[in-house]
PDB file of N, CA and C in Angstrom:
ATOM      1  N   UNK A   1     -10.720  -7.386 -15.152  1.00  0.00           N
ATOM      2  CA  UNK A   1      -9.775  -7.235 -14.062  1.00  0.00           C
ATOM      3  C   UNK A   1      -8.622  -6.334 -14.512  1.00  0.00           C
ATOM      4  N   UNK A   2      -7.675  -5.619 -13.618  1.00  0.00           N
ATOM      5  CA  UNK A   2      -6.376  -4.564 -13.990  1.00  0.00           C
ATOM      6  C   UNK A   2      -5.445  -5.563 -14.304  1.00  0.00           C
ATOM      7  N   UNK A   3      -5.164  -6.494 -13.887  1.00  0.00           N
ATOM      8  CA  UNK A   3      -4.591  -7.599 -14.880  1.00  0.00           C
ATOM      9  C   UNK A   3      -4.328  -7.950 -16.323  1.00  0.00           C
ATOM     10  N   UNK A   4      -5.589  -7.664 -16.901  1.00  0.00           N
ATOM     11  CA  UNK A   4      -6.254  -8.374 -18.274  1.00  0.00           C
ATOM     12  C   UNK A   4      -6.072  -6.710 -18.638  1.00  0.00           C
ATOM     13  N   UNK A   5      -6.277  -5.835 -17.880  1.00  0.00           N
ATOM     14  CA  UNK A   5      -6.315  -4.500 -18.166  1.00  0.00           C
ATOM     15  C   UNK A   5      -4.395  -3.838 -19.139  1.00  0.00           C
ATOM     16  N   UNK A   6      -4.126  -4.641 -18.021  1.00  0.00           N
ATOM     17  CA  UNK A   6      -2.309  -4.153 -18.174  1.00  0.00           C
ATOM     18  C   UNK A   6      -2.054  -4.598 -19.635  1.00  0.00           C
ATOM     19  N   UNK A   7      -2.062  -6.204 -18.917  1.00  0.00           N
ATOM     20  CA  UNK A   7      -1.460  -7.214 -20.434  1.00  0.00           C
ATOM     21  C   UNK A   7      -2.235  -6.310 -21.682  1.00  0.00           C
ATOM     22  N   UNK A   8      -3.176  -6.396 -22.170  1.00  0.00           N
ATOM     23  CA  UNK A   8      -4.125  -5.407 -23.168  1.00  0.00           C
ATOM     24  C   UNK A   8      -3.246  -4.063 -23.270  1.00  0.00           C
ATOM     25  N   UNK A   9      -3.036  -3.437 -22.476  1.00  0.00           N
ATOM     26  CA  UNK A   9      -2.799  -2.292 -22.655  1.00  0.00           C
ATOM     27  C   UNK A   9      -0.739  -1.959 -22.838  1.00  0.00           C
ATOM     28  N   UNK A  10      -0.391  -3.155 -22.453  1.00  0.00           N
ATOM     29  CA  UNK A  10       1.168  -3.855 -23.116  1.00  0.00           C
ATOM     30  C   UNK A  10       1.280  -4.279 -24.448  1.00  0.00           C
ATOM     31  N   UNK A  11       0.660  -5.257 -24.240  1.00  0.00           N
ATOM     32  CA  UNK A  11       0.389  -5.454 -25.829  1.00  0.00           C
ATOM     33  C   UNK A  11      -0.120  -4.371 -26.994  1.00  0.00           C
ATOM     34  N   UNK A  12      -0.439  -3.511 -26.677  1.00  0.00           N
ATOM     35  CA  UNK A  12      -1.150  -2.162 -27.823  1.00  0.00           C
ATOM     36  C   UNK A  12      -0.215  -1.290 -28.086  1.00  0.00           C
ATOM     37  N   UNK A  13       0.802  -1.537 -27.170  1.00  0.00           N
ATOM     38  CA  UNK A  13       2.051  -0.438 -26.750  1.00  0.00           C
ATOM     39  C   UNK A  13       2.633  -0.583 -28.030  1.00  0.00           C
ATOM     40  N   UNK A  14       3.091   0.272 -28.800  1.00  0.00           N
ATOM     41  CA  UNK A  14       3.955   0.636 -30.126  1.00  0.00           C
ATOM     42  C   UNK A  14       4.912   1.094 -29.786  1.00  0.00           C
ATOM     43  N   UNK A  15       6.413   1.699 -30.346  1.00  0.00           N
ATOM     44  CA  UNK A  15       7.263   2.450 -30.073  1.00  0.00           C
ATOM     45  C   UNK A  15       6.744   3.778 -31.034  1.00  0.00           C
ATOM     46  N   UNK A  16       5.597   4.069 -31.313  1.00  0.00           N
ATOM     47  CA  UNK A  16       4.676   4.984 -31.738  1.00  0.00           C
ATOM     48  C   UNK A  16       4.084   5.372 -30.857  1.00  0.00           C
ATOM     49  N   UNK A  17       3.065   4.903 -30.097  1.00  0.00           N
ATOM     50  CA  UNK A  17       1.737   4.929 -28.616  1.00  0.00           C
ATOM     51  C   UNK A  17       2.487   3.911 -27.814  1.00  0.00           C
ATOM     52  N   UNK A  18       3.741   4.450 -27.257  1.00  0.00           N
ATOM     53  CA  UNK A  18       4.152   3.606 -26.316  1.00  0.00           C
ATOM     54  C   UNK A  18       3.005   3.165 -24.547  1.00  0.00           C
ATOM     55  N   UNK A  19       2.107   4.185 -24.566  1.00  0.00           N
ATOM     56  CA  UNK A  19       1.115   4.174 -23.716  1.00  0.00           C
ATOM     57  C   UNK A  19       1.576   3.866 -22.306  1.00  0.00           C
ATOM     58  N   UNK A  20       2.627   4.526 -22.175  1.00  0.00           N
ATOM     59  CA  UNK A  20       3.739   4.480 -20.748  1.00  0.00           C
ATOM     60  C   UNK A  20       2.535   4.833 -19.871  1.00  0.00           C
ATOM     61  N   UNK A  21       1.562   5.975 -19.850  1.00  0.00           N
ATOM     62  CA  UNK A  21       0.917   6.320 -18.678  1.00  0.00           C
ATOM     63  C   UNK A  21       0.257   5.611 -18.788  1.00  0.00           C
ATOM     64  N   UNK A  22      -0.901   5.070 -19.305  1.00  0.00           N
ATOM     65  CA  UNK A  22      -1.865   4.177 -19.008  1.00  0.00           C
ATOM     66  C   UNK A  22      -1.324   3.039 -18.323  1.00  0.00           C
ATOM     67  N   UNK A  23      -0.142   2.530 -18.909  1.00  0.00           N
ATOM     68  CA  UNK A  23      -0.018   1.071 -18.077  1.00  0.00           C
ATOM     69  C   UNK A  23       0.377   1.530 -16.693  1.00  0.00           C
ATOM     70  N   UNK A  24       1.564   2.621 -16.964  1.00  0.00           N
ATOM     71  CA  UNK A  24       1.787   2.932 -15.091  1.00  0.00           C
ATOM     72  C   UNK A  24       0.501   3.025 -14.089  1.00  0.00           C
ATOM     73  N   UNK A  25      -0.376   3.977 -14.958  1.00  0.00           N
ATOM     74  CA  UNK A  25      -1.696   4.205 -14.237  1.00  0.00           C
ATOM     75  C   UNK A  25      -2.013   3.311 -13.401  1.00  0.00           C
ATOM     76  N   UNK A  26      -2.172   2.037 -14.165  1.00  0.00           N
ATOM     77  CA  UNK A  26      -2.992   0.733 -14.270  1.00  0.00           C
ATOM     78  C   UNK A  26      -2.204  -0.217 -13.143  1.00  0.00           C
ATOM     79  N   UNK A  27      -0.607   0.326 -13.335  1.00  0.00           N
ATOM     80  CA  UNK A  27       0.207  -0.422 -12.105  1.00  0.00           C
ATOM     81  C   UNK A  27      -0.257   0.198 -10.718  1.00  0.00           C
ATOM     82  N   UNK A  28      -0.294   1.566 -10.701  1.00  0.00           N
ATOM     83  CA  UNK A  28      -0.428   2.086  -9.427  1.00  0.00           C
ATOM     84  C   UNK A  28      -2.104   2.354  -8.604  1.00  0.00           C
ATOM     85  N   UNK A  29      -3.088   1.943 -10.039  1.00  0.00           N
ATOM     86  CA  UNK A  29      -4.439   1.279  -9.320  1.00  0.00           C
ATOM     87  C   UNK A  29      -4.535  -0.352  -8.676  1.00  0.00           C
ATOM     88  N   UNK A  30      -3.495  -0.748  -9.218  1.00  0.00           N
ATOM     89  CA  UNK A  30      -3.732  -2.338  -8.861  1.00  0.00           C
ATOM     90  C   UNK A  30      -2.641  -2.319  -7.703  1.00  0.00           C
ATOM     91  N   UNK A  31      -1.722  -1.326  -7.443  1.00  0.00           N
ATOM     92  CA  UNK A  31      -1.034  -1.214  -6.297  1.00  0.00           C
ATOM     93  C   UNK A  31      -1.676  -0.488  -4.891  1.00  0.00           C
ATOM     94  N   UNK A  32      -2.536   0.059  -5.371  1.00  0.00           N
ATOM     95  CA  UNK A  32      -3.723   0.900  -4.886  1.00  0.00           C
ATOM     96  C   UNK A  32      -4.528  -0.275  -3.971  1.00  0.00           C
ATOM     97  N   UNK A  33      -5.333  -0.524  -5.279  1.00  0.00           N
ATOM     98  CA  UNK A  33      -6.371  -1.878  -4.483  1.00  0.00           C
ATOM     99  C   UNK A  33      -5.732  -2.772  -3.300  1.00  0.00           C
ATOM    100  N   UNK A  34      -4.416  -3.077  -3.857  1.00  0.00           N
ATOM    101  CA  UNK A  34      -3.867  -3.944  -2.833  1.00  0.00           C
ATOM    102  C   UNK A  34      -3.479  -3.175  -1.359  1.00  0.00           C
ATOM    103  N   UNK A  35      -2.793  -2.015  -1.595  1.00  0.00           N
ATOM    104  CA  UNK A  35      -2.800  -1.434   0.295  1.00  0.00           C
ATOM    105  C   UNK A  35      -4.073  -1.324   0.608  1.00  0.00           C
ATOM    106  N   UNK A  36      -5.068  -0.934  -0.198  1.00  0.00           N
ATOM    107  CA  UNK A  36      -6.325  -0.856   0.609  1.00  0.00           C
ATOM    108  C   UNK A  36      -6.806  -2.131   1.153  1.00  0.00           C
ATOM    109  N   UNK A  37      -6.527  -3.407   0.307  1.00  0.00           N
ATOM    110  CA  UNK A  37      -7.290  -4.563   0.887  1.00  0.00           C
ATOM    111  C   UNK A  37      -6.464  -4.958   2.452  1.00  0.00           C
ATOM    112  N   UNK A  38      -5.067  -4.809   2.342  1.00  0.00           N
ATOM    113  CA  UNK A  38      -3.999  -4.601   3.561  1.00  0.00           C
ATOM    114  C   UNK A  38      -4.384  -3.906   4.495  1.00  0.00           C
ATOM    115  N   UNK A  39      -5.288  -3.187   4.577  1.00  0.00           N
ATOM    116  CA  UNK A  39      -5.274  -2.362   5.034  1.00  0.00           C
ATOM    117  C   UNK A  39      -6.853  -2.217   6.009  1.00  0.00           C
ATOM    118  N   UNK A  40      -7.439  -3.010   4.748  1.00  0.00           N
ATOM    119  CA  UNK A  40      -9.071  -3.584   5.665  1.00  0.00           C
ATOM    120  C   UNK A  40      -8.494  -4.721   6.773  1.00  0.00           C
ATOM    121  N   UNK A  41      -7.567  -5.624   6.123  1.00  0.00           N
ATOM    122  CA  UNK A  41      -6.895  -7.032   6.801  1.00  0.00           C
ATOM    123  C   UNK A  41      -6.300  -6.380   8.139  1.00  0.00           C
ATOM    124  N   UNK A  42      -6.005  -5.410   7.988  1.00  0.00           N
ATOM    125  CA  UNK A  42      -5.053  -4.630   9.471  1.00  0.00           C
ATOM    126  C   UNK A  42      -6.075  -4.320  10.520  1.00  0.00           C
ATOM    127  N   UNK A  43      -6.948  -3.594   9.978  1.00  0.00           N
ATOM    128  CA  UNK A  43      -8.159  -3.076  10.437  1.00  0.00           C
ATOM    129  C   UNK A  43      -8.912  -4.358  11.390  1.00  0.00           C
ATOM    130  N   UNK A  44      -9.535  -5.129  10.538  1.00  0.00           N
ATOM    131  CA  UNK A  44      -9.744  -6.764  10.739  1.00  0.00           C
ATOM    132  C   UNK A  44      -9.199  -7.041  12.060  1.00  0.00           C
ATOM    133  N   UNK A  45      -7.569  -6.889  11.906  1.00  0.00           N
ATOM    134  CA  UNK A  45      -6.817  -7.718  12.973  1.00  0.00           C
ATOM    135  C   UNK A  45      -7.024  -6.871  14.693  1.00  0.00           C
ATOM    136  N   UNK A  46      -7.602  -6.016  14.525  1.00  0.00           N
ATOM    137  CA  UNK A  46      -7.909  -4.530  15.930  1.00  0.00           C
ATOM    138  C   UNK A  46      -8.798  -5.845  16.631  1.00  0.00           C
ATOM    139  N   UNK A  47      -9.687  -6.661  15.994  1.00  0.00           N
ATOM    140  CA  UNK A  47     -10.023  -7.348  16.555  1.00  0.00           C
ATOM    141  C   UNK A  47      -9.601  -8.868  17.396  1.00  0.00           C
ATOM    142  N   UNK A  48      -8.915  -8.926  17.145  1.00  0.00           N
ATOM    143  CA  UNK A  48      -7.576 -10.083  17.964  1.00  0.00           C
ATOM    144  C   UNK A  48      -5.822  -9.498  18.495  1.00  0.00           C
ATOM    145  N   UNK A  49      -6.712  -7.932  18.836  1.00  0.00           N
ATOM    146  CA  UNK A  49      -4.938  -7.832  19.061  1.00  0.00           C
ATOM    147  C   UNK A  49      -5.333  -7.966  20.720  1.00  0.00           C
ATOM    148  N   UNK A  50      -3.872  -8.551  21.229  1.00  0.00           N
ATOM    149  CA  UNK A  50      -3.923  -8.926  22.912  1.00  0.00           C
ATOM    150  C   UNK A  50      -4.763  -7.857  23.527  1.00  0.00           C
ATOM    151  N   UNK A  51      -5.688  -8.708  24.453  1.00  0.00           N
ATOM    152  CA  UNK A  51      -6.050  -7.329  25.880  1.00  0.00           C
ATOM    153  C   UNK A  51      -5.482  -6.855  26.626  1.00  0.00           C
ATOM    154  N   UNK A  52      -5.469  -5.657  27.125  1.00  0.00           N
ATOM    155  CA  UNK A  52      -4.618  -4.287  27.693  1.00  0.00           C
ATOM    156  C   UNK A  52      -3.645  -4.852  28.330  1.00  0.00           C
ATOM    157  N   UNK A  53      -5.089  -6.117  29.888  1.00  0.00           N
ATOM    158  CA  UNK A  53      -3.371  -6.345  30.400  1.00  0.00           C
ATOM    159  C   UNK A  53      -2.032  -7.061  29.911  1.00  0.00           C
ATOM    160  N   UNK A  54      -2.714  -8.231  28.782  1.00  0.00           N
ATOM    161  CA  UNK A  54      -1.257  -9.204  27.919  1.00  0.00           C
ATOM    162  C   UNK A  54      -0.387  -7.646  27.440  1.00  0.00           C
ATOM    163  N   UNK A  55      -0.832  -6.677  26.814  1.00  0.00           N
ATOM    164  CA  UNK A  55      -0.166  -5.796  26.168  1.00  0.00           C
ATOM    165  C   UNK A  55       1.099  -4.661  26.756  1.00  0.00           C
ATOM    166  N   UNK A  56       0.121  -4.808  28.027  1.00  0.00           N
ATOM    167  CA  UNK A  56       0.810  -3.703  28.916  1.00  0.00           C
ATOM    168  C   UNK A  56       2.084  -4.220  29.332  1.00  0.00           C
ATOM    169  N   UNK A  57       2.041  -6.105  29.671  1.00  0.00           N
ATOM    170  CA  UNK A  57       3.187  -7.109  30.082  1.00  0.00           C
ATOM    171  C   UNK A  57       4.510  -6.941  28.951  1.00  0.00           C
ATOM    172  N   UNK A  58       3.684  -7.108  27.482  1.00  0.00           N
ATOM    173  CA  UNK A  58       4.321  -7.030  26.628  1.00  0.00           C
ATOM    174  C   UNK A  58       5.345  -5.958  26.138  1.00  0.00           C
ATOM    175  N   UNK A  59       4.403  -4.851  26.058  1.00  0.00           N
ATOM    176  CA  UNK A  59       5.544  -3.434  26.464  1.00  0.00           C
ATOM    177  C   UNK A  59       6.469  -3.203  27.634  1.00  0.00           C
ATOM    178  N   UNK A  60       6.495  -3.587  28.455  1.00  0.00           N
ATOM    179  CA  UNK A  60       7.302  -3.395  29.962  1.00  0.00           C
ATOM    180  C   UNK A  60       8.449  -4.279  29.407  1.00  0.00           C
ATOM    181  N   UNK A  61       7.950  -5.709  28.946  1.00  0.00           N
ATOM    182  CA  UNK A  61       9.129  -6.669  28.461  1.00  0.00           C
ATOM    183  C   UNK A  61       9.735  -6.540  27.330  1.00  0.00           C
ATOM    184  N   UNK A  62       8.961  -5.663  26.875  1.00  0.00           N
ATOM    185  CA  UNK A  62      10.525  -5.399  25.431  1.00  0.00           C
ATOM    186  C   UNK A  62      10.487  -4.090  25.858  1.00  0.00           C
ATOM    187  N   UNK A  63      10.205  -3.185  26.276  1.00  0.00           N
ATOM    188  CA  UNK A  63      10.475  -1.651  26.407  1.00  0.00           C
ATOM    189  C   UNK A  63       9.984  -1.037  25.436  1.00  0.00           C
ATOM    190  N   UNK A  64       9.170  -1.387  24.642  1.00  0.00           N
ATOM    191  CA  UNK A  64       8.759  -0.346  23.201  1.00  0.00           C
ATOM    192  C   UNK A  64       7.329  -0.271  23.750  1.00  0.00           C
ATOM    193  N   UNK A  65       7.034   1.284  23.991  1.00  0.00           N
ATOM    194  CA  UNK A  65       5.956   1.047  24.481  1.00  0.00           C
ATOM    195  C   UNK A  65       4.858   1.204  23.254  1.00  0.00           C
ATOM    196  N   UNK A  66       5.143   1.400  22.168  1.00  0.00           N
ATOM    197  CA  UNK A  66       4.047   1.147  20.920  1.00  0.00           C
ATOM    198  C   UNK A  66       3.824  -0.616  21.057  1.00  0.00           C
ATOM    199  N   UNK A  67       4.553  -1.489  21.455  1.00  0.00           N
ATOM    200  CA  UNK A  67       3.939  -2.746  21.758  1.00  0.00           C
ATOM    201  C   UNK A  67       2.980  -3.210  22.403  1.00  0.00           C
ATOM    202  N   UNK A  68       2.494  -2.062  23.082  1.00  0.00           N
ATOM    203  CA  UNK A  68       1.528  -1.610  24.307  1.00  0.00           C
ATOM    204  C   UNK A  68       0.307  -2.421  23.376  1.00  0.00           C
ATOM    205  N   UNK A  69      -0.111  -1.752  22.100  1.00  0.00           N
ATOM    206  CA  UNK A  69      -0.919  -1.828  21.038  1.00  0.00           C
ATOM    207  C   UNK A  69      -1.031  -2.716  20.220  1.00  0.00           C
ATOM    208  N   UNK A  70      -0.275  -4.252  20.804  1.00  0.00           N
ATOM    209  CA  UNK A  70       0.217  -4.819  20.164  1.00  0.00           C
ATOM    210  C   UNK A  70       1.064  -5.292  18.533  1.00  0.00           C
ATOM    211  N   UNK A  71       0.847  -5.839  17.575  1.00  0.00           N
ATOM    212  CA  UNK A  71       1.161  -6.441  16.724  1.00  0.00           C
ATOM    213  C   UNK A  71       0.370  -4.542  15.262  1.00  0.00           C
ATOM    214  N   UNK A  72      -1.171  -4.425  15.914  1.00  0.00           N
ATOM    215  CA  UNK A  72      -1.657  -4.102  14.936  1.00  0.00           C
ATOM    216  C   UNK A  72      -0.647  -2.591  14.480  1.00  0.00           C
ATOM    217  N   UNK A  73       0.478  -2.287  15.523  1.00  0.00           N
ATOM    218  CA  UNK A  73       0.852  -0.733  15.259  1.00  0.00           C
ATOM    219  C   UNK A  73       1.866  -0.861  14.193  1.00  0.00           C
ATOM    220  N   UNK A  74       2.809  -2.162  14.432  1.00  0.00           N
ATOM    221  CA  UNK A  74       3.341  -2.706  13.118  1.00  0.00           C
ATOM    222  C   UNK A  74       3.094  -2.448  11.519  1.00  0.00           C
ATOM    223  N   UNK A  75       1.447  -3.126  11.583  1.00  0.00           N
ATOM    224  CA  UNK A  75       1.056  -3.255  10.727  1.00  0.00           C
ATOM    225  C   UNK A  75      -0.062  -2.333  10.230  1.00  0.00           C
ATOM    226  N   UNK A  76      -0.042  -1.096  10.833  1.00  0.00           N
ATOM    227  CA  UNK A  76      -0.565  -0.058  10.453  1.00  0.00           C
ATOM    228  C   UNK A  76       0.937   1.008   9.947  1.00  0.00           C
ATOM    229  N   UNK A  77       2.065   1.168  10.705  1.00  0.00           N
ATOM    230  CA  UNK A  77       2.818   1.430   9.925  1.00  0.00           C
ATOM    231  C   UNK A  77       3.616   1.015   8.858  1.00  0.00           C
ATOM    232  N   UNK A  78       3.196  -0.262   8.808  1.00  0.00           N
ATOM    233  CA  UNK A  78       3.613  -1.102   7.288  1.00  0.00           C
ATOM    234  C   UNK A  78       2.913  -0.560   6.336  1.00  0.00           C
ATOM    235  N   UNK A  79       1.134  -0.294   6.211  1.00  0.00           N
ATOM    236  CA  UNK A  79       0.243   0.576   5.577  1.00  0.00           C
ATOM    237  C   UNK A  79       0.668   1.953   5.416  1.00  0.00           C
ATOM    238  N   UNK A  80       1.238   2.475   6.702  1.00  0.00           N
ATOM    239  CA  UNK A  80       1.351   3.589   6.111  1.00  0.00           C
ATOM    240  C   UNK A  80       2.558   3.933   5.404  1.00  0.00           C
ATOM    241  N   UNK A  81       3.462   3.646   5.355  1.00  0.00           N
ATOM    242  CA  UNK A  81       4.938   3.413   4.320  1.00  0.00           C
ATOM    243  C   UNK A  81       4.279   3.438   2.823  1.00  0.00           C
ATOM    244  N   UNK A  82       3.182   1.749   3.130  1.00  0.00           N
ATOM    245  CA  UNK A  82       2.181   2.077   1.423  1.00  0.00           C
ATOM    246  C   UNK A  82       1.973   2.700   0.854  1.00  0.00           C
ATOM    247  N   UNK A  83       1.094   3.651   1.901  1.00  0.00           N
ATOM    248  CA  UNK A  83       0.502   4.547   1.322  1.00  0.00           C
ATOM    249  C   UNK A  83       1.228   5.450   0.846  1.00  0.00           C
ATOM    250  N   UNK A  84       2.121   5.544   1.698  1.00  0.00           N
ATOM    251  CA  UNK A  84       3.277   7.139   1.197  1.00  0.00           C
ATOM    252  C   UNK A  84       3.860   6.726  -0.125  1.00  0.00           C
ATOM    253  N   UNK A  85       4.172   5.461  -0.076  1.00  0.00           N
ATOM    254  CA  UNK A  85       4.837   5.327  -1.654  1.00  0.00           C
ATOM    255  C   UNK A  85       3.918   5.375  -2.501  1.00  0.00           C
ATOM    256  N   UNK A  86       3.249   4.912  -2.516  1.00  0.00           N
ATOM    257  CA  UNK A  86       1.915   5.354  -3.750  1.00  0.00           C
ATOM    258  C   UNK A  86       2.165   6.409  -4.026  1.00  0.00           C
ATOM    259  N   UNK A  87       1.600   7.432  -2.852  1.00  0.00           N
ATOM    260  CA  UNK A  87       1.666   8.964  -3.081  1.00  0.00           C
ATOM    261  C   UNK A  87       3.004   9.694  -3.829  1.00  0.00           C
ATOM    262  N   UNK A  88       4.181   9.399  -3.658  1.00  0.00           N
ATOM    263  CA  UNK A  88       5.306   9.611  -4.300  1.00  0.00           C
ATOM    264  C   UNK A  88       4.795   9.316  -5.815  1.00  0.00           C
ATOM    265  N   UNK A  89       4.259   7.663  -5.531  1.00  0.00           N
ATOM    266  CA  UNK A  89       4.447   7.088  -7.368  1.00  0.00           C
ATOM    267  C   UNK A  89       3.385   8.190  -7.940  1.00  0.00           C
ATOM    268  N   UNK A  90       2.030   8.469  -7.459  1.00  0.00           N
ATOM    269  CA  UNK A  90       0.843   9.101  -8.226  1.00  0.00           C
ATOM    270  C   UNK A  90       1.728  10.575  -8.812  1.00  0.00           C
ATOM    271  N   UNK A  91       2.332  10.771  -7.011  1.00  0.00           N
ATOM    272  CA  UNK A  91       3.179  12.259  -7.800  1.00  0.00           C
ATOM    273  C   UNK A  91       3.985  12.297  -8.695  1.00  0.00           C
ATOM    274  N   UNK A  92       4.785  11.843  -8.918  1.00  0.00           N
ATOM    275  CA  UNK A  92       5.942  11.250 -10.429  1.00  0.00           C
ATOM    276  C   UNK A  92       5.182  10.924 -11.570  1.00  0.00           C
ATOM    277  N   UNK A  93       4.042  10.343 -11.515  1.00  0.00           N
ATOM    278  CA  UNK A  93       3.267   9.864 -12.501  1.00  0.00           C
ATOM    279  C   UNK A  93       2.433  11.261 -13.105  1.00  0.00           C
ATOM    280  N   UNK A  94       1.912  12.047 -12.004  1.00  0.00           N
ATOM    281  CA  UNK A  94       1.960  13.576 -12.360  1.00  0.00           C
ATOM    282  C   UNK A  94       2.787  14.119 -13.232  1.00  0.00           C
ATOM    283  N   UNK A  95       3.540  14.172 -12.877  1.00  0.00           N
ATOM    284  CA  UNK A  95       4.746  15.093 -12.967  1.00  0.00           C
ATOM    285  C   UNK A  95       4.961  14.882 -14.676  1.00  0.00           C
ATOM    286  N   UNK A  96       5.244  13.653 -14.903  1.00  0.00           N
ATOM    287  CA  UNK A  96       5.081  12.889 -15.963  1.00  0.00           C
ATOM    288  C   UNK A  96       4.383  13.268 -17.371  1.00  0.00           C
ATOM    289  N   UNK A  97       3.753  13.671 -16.917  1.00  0.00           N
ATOM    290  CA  UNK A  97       2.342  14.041 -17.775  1.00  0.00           C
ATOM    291  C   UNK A  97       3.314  15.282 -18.353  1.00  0.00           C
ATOM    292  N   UNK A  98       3.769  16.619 -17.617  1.00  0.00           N
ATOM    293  CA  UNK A  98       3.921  17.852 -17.588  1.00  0.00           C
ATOM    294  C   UNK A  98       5.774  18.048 -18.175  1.00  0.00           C
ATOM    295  N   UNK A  99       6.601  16.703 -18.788  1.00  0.00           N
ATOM    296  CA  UNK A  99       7.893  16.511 -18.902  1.00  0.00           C
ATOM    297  C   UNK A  99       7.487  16.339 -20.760  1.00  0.00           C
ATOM    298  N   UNK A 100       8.080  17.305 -21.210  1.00  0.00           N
ATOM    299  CA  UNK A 100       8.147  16.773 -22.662  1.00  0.00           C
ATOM    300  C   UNK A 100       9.870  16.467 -23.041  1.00  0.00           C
TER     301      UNK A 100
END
């Protein structure tokens, strides 16, 4: 598991082979796995979000008409925030590599 992966790869860490990228790596695959599993779970939920007409009631009564879509637009832009931060972290973690 990236768990057993980290701790291992913490523990090996020297102030010689401090092994900064590998463990970050290892943070931002196991941060990885997790928006994706969020992200099947979101997917998942397309299947219990209210029918058109509960939805359509729902948007008129709060005025946001992305409520239209219920609950799942929430939580697809909660995913996508994820994802973008990942993408920041992978890029820094880039970058990283190329900083002496």
């Amino acid at each position: 598991s990236y768990q057993k992966g980290i701790a291992s790869l913490t523990a090996a860490s020297t102030p010689l082979s401090p092994l900064t990228f590998q463990c970050e790596f290892i943070k931002l695959r196991i941060d990885t796995l997790q928006a994706l599993s969020q992200l099947i779970c979101t997917c998942n939920s397309l299947k219990t979000s209210p029918p058109p007409a509960i939805a359509t009631t729902i948007a008129l009564t709060s005025g946001n008409d992305v409520q239209r879509c219920g609950r799942i637009s929430m939580q697809m832009k909660f995913c996508m925030d994820e994802f973008r931060g990942l993408a920041a972290r992978y890029a820094d973690l880039h970058q990283s590599l190329f900083d002496a």
